[in-house]
N, C-alpha and C. Protein backbone atom coordinates (compact mmCIF):
# COMPACT_ATOMS: atom_id res chain seq x y z
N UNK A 1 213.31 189.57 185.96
CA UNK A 1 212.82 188.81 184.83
C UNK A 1 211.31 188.64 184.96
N UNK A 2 210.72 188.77 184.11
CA UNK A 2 209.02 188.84 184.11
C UNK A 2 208.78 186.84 183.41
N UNK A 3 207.67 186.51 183.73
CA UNK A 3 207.38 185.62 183.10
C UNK A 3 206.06 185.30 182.21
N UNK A 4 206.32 184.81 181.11
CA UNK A 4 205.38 185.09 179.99
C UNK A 4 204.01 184.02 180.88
N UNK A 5 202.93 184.32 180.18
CA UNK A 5 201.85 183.27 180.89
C UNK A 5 202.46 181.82 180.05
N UNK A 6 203.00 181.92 178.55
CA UNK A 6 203.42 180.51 178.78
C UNK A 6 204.66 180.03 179.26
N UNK A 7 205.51 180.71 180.01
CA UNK A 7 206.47 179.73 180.81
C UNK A 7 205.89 179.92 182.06
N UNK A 8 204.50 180.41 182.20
CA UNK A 8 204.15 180.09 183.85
C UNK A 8 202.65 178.57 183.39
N UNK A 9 202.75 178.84 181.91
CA UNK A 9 201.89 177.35 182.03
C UNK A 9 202.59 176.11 181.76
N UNK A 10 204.16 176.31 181.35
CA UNK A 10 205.08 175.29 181.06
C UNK A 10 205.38 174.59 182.36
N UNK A 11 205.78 175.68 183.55
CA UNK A 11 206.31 175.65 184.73
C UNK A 11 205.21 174.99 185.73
N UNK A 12 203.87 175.22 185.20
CA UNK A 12 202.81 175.14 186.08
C UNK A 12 202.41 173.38 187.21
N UNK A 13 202.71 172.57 186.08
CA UNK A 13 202.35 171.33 186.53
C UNK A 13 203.71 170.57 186.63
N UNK A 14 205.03 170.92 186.28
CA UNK A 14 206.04 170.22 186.28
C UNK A 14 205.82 168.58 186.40
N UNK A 15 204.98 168.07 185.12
CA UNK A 15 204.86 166.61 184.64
C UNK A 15 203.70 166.38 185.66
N UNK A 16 203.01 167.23 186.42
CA UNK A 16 201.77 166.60 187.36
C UNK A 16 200.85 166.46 186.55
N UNK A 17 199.84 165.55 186.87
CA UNK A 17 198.53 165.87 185.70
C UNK A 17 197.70 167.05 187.07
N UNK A 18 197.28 167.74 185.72
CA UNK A 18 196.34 168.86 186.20
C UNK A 18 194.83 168.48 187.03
N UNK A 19 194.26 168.40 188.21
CA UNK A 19 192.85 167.93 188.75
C UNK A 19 192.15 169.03 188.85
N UNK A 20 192.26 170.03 188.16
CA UNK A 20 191.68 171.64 188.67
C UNK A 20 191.90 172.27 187.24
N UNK A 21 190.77 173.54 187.74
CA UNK A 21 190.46 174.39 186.32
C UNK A 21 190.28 175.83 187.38
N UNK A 22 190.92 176.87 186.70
CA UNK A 22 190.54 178.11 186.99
C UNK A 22 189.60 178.56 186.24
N UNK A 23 188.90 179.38 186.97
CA UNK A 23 188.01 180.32 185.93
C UNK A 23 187.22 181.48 187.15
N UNK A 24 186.59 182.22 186.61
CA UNK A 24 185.98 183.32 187.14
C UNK A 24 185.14 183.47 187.97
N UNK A 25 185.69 183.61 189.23
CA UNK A 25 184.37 183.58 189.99
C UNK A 25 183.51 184.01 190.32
N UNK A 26 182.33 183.30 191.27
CA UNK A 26 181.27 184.33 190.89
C UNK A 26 180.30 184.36 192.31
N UNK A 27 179.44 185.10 192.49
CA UNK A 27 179.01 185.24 193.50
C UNK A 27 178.35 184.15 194.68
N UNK A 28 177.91 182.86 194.02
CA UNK A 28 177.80 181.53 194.51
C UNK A 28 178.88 180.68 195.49
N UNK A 29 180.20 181.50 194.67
CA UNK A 29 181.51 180.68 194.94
C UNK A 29 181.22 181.52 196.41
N UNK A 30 180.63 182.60 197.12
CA UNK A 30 181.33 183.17 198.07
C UNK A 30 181.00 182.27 199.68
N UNK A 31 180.05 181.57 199.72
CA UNK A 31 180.55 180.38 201.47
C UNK A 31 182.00 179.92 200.63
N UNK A 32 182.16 178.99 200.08
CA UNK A 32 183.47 178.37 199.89
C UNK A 32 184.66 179.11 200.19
N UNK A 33 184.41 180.53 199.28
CA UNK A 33 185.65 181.11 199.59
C UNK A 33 185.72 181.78 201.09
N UNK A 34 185.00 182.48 201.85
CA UNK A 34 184.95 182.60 202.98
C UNK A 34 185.71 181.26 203.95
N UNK A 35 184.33 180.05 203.76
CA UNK A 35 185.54 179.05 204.09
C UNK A 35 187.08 178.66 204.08
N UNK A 36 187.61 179.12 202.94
CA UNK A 36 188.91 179.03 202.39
C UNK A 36 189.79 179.97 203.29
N UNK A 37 188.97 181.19 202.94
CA UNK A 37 190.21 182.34 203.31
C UNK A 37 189.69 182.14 204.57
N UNK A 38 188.89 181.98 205.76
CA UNK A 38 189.38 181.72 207.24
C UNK A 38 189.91 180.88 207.71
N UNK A 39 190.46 179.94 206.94
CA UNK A 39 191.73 179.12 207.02
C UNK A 39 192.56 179.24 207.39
N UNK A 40 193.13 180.52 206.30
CA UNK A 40 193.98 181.60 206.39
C UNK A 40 194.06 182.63 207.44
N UNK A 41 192.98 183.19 207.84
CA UNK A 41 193.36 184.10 208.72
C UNK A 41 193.51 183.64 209.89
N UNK A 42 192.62 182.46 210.01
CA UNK A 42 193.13 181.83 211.73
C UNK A 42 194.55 181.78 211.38
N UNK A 43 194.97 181.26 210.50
CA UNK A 43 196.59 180.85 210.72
C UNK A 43 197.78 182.54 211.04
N UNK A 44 196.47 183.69 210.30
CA UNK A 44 197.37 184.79 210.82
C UNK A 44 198.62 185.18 209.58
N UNK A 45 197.64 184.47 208.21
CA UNK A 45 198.21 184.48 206.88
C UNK A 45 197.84 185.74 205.93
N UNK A 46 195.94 185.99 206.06
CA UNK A 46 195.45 186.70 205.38
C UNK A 46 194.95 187.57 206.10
N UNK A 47 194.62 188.67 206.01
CA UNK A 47 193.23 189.69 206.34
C UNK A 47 191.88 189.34 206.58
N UNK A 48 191.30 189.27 207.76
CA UNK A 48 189.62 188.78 207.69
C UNK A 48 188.95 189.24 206.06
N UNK A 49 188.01 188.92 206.16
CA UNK A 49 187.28 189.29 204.66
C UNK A 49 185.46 188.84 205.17
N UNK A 50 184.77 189.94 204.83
CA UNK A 50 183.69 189.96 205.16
C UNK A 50 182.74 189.59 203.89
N UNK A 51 181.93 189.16 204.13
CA UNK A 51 181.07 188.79 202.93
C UNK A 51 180.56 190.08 202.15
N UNK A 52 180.71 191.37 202.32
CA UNK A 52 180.45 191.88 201.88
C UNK A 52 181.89 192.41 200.90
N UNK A 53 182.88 192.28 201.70
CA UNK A 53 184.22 192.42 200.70
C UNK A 53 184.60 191.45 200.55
N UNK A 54 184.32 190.48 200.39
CA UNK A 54 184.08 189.08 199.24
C UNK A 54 183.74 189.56 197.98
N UNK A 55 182.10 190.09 197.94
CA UNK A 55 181.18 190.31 196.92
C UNK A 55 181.61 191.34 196.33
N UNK A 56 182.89 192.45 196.76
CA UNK A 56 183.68 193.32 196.01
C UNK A 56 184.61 192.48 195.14
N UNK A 57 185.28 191.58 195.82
CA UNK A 57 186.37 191.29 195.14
C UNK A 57 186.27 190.38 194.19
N UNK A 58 184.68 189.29 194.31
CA UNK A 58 184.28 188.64 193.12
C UNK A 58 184.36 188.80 192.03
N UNK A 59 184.01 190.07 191.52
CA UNK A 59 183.76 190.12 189.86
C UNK A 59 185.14 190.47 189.66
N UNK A 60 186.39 190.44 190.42
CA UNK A 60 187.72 190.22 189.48
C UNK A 60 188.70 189.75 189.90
N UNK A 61 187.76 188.02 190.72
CA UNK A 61 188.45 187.19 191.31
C UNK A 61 188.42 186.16 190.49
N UNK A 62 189.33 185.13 191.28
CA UNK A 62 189.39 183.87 189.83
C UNK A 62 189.38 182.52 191.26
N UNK A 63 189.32 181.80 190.67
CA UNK A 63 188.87 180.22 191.48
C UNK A 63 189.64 179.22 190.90
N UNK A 64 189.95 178.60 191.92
CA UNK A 64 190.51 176.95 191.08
C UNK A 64 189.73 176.41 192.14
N UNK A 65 189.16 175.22 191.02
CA UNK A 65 187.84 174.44 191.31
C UNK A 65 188.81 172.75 191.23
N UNK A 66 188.39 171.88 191.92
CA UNK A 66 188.39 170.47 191.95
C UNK A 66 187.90 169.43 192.85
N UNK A 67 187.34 168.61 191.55
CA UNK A 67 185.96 167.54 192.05
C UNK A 67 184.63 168.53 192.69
N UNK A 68 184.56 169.73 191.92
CA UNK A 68 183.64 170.32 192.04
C UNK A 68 183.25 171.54 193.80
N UNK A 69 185.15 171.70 194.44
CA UNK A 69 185.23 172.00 195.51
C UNK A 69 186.48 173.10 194.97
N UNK A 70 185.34 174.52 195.96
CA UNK A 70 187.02 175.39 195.39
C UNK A 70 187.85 175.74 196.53
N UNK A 71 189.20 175.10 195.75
CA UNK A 71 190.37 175.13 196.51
C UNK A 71 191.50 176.05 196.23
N UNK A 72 191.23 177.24 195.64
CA UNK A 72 192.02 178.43 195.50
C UNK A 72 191.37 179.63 195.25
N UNK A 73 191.98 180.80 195.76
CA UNK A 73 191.03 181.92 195.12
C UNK A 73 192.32 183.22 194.76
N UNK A 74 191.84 184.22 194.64
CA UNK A 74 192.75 185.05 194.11
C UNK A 74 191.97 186.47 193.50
N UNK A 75 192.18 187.55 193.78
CA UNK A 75 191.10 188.93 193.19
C UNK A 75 192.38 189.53 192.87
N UNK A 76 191.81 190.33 191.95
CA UNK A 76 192.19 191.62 191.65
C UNK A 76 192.09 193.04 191.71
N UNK A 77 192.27 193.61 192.87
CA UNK A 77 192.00 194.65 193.48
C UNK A 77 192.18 196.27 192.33
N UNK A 78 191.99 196.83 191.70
CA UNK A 78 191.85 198.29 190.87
C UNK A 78 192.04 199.20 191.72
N UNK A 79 193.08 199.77 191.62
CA UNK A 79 192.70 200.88 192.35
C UNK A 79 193.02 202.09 191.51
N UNK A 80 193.67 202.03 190.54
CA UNK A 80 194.01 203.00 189.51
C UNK A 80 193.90 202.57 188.24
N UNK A 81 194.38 203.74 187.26
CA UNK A 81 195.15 202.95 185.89
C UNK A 81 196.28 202.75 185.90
N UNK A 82 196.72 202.99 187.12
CA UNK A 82 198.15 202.75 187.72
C UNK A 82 198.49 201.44 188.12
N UNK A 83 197.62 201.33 188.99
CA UNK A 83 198.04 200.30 190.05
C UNK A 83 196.74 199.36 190.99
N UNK A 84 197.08 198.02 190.62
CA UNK A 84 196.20 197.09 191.17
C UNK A 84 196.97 196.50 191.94
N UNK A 85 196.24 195.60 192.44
CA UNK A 85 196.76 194.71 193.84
C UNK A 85 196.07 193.34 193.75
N UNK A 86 196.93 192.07 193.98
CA UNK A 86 196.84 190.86 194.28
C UNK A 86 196.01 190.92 195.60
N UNK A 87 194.47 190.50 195.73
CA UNK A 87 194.35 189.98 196.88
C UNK A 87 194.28 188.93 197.49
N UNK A 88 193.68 188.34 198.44
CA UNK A 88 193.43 187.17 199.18
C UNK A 88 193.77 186.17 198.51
N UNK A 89 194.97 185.85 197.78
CA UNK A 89 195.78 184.91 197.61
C UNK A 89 195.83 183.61 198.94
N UNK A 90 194.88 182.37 198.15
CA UNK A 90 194.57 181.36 199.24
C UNK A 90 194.90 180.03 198.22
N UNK A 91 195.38 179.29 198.79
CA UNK A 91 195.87 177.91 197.84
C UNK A 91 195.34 176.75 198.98
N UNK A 92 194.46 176.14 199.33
CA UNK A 92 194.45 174.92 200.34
C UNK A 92 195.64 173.78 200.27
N UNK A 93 196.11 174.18 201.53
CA UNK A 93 197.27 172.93 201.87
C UNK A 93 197.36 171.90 201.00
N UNK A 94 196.08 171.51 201.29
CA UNK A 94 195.84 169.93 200.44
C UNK A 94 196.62 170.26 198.76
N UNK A 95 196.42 171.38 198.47
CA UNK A 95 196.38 171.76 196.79
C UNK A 95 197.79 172.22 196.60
N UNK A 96 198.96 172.39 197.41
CA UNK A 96 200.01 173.40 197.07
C UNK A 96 200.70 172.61 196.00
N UNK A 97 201.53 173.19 195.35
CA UNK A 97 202.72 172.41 194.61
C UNK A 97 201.92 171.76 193.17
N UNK A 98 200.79 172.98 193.02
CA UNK A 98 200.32 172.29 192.00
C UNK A 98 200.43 172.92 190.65
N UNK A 99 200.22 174.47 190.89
CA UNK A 99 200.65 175.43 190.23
C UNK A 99 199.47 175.84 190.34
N UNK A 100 199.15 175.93 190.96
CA UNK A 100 197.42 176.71 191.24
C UNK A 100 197.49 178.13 191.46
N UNK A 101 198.46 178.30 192.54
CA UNK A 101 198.80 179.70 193.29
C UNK A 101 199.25 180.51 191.71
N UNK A 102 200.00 180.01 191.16
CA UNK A 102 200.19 180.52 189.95
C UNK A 102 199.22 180.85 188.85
N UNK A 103 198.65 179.99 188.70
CA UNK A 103 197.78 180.11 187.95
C UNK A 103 196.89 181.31 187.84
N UNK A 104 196.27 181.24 189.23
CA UNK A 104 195.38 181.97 189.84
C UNK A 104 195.69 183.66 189.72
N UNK A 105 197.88 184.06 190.16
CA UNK A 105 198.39 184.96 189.78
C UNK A 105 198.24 185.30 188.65
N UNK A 106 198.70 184.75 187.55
CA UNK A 106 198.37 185.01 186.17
C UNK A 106 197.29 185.29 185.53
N UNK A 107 196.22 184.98 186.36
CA UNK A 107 195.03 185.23 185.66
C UNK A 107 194.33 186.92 186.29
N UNK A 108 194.83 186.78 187.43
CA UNK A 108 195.18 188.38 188.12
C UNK A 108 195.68 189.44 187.05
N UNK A 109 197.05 188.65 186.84
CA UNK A 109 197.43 189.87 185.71
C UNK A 109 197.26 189.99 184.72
N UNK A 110 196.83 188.99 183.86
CA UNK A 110 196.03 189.32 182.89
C UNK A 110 195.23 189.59 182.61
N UNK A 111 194.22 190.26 184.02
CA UNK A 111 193.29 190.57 183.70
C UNK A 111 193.87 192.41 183.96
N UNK A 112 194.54 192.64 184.82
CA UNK A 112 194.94 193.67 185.04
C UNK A 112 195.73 194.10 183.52
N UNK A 113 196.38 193.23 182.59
CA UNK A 113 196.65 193.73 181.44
C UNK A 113 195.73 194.24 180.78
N UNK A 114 194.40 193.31 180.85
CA UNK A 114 193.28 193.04 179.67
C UNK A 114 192.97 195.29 180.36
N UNK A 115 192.72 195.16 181.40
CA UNK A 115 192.50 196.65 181.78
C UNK A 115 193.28 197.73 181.55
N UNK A 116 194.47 197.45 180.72
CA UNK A 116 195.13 198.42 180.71
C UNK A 116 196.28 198.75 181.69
N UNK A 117 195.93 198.24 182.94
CA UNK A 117 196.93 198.94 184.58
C UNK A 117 198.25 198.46 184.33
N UNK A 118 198.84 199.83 184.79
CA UNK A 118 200.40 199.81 184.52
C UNK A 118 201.31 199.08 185.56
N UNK A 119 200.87 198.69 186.87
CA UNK A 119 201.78 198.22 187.60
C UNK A 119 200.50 197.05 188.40
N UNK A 120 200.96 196.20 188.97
CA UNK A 120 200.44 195.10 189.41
C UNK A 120 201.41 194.83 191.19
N UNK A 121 200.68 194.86 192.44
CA UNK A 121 201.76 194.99 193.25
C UNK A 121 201.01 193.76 194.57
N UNK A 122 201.66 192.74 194.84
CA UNK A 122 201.36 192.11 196.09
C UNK A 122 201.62 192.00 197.55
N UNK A 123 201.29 192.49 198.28
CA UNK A 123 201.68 192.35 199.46
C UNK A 123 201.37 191.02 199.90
N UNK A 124 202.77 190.74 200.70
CA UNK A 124 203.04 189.20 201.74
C UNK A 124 204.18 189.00 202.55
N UNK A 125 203.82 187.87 202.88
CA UNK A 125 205.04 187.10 203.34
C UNK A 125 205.61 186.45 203.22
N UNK A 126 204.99 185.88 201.97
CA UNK A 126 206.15 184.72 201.10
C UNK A 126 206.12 185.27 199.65
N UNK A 127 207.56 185.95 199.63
CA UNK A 127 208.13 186.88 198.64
C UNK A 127 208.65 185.85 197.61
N UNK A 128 209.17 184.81 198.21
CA UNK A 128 209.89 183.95 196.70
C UNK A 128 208.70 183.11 196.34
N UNK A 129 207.36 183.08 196.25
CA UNK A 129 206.59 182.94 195.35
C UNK A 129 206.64 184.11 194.52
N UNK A 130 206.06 184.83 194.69
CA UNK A 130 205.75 185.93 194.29
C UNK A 130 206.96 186.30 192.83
N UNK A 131 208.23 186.76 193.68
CA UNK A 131 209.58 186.50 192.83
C UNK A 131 209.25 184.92 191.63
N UNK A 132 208.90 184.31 192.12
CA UNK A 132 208.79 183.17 191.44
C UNK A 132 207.99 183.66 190.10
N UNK A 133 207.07 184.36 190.26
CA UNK A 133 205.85 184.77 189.41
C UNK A 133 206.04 186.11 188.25
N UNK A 134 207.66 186.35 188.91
CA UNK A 134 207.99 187.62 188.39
C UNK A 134 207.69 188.58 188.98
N UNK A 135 207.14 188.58 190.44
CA UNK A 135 207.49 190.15 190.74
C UNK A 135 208.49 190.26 191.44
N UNK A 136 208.51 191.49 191.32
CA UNK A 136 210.28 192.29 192.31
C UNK A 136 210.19 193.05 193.26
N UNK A 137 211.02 193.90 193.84
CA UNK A 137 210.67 194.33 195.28
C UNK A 137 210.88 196.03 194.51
N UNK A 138 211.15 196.12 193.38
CA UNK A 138 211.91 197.41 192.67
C UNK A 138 211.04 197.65 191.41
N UNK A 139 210.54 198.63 190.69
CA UNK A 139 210.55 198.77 189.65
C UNK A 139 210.79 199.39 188.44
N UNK A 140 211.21 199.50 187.58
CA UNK A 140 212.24 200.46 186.80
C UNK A 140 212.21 201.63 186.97
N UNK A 141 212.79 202.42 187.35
CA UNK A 141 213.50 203.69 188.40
C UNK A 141 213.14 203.21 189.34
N UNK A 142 213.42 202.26 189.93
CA UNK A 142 213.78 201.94 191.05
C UNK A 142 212.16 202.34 192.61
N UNK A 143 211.37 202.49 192.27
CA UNK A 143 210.33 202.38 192.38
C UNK A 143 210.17 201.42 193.60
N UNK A 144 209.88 202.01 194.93
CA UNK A 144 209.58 201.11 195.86
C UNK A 144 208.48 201.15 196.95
N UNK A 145 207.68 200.31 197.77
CA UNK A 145 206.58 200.32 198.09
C UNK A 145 207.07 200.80 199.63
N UNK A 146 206.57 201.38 200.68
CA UNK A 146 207.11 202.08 202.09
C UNK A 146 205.81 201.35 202.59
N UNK A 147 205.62 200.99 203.83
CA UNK A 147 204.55 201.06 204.61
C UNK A 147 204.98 201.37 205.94
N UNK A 148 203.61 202.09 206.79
CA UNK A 148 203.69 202.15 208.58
C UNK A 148 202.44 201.32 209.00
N UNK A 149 202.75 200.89 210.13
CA UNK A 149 201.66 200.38 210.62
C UNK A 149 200.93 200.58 211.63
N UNK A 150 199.68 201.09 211.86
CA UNK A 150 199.10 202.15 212.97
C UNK A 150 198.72 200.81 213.75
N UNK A 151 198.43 200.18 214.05
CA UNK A 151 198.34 199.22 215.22
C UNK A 151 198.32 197.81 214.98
N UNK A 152 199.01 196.69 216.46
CA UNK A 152 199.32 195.69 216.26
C UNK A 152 198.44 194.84 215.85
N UNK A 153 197.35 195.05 215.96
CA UNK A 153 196.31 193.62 215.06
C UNK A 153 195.16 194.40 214.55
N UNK A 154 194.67 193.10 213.32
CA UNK A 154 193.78 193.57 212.14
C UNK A 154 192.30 193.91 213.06
């Protein structure tokens, strides 16, 4: 089942009031997000990310901002007219359960719509978000992602 952006903005706040705004980020946002996503990788969640592949993934990344502090991030990786990729998907602890992580997804794929790309694909470890968001592990013909992994750490 796919989900429209408005049952992921119906679903989004489940009666919370909203303290945050997404929008587009931009090259300013990048200490914060660095900050953010080594959060993450100490925890052994995300991929390091260098300031220089930060400043790639900016112009088709998105931010959730609150009290003027950003506490989510999210890119959109191109790699075809095929096929893009969810990256550095980061939500701060403090922020979960807000619908941010969502948000942030949706604005991923709609931007990957706004481009045209036919498939949209995330790699992780927490699959029933993701499922949550509408993606699947399959896609019509049955369509599935393989990986190997050439050595034990990043």
């Amino acid at each position: 089942m796919t989900l429209t952006a408005k049952d992921l903005t119906d679903s989004m706040t489940d009666g919370k009031v909203c303290d945050y705004v997404v929008r587009a980020a931009c090259r300013d946002d990048i200490p914060q997000l660095k900050s953010l996503i080594d959060q993450f990788v100490q925890a052994n969640r995300l991929l390091p990310r260098t300031t220089d592949e930060l400043s790639d993934l900016v112009p088709f990344g998105f931010v959730a901002e609150s009290d003027g502090q950003i506490v989510g991030f999210a890119a959109l990786e191109i790699y075809s007219a095929k096929l893009a990729e969810i990256r550095s998907l980061a939500v701060h602890q403090a922020h979960h359960g807000k619908g941010i992580g969502r948000r942030l997804v949706q604005s991923c794929v709609d931007l990957a719509v706004q481009r045209n790309v036919l498939e949209v694909m995330a790699i992780t470890s927490t699959d029933g978000f993701f499922k949550a968001c509408g993606f699947d592990f399959t896609l019509p013909g049955e369509k599935k992602a393989l990986f190997i992994q050439t050595r034990d750490e990043y």
